[in-house]
N, C-alpha and C. Protein backbone atom coordinates (compact mmCIF):
# COMPACT_ATOMS: atom_id res chain seq x y z
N UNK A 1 88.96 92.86 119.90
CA UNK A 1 89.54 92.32 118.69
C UNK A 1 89.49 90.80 118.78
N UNK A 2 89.13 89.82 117.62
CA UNK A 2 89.01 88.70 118.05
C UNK A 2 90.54 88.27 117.45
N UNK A 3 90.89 87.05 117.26
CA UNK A 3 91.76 86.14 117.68
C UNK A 3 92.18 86.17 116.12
N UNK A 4 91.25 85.57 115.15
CA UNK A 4 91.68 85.98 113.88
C UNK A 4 91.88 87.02 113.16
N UNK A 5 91.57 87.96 113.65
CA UNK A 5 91.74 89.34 113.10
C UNK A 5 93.13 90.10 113.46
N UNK A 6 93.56 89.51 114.89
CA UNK A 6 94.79 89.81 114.78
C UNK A 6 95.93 88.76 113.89
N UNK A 7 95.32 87.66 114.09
CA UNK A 7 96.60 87.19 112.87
C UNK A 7 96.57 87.14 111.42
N UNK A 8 95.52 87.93 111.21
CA UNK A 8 95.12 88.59 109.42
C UNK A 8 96.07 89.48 109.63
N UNK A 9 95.59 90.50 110.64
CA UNK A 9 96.74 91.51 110.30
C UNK A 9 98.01 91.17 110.52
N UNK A 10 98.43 90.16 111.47
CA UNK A 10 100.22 90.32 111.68
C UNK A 10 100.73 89.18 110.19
N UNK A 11 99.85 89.28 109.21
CA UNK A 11 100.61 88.44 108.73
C UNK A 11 99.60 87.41 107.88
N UNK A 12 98.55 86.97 108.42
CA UNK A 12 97.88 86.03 108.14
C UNK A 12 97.78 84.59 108.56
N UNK A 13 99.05 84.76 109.48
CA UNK A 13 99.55 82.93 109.59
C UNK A 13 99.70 83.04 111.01
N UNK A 14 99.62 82.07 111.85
CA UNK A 14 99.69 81.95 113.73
C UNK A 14 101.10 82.04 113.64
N UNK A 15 101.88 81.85 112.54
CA UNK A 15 103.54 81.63 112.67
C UNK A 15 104.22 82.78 112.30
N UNK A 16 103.15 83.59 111.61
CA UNK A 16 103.58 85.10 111.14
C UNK A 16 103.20 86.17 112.59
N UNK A 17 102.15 85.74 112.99
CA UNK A 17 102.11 86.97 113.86
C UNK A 17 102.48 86.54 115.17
N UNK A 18 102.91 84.70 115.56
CA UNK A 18 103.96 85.08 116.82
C UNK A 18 104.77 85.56 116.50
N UNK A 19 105.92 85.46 115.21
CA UNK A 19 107.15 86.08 115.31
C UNK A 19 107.34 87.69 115.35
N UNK A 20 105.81 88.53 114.70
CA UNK A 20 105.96 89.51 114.98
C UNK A 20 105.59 90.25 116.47
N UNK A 21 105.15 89.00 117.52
CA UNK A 21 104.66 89.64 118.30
C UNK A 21 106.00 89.03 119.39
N UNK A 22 106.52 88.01 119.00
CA UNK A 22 107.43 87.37 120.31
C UNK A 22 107.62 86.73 120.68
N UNK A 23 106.84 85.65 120.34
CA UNK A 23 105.79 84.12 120.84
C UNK A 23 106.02 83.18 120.10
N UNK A 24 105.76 82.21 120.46
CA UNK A 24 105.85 80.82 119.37
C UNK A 24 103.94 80.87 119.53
N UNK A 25 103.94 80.14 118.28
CA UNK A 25 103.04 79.60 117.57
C UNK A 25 101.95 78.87 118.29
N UNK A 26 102.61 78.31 118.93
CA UNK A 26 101.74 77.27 119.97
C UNK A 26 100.90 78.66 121.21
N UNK A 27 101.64 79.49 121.47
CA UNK A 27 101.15 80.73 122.47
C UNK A 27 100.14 81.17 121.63
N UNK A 28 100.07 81.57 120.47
CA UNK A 28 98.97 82.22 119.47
C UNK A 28 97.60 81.24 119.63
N UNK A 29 97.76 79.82 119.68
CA UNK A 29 96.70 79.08 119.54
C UNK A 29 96.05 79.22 120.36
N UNK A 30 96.60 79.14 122.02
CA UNK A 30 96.38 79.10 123.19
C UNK A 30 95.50 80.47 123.49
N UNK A 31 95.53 81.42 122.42
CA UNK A 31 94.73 82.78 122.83
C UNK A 31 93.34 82.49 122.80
N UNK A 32 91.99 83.42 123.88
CA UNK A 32 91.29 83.15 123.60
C UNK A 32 90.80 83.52 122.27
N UNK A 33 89.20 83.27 121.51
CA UNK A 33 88.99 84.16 120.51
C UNK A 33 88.79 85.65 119.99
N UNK A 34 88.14 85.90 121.62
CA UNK A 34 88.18 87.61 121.88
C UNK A 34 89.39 87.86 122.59
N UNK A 35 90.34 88.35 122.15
CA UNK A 35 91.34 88.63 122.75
C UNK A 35 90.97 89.81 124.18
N UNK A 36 92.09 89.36 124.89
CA UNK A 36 92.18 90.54 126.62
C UNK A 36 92.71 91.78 125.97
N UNK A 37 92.93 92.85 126.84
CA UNK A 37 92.99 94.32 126.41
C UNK A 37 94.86 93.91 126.56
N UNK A 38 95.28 93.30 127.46
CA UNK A 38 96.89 92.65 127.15
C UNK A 38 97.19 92.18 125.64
N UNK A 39 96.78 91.26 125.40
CA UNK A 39 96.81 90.84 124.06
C UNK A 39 96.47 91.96 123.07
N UNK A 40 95.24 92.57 123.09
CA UNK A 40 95.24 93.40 121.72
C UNK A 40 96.42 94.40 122.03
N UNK A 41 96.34 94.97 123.16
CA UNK A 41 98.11 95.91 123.48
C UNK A 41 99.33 95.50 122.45
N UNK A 42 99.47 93.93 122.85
CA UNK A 42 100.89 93.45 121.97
C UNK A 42 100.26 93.64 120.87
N UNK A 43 99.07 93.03 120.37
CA UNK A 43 98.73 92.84 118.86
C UNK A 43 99.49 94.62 118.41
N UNK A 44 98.42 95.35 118.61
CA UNK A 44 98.92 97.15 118.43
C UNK A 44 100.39 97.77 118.36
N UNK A 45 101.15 96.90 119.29
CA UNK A 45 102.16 97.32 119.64
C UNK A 45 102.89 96.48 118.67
N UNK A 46 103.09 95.30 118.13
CA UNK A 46 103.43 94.94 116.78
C UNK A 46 103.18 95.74 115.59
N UNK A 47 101.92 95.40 115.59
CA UNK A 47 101.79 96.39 114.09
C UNK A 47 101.86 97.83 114.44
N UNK A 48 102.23 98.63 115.19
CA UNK A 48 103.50 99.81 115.26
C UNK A 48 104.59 99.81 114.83
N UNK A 49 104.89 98.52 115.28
CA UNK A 49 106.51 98.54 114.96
C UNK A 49 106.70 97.80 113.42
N UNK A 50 106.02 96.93 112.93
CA UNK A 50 105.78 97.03 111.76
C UNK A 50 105.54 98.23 110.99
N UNK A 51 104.97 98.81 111.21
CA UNK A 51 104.52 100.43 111.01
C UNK A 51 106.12 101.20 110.14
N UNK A 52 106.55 101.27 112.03
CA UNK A 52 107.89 101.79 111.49
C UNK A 52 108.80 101.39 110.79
N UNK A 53 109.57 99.89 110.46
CA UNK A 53 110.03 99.34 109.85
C UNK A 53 110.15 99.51 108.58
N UNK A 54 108.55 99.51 107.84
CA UNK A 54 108.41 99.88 106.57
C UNK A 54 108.70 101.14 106.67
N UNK A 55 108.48 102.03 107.33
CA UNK A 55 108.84 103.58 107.20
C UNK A 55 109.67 103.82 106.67
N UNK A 56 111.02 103.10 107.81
CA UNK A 56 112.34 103.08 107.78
C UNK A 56 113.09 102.71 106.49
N UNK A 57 112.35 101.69 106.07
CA UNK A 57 112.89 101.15 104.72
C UNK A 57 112.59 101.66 103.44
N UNK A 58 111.38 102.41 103.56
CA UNK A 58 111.09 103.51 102.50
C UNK A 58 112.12 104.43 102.42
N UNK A 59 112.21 104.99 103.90
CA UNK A 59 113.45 106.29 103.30
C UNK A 59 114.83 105.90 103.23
N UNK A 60 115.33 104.80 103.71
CA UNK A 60 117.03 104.25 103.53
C UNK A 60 116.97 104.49 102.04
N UNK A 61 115.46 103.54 101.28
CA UNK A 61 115.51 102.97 99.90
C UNK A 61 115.27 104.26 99.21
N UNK A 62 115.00 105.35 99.69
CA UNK A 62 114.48 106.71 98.64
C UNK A 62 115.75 107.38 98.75
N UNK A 63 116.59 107.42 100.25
CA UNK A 63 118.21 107.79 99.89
C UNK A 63 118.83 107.73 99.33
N UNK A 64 118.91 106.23 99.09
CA UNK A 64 119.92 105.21 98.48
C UNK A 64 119.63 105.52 96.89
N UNK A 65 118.48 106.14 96.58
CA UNK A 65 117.96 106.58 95.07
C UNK A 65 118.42 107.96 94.84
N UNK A 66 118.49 108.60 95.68
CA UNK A 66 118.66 109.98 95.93
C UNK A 66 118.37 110.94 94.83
């Protein structure tokens, strides 16, 4: 996975996808362009948990409609 492709997906922004990954901003820059199999791990392991989040908030919000 290269370097921009993960911060398209977390977001689009180096400031969107450290916060979803953990990191400041300045750590995102510092990545290479092909990311290590570490890095795409977190990348994955963010947008999981993004994943679920929205899940989560779909069904509170389809309850809450009931």
């Amino acid at each position: 996975m290269l370097k921009t492709q993960a911060i398209e997906l977390l977001g689009g922004t180096a400031k969107s996808a450290a916060a979803a990954i953990g990191v400041t901003s300045q750590a995102i820059s510092g990545w290479p362009d092909q990311l290590t199999p570490a890095l795409r791990d977190r990348v994955q392991a963010a947008l999981y948990r993004q994943k679920q989040q929205r899940t989560k908030a779909r069904k509170t919000k389809e309850a809450a409609h009931g």
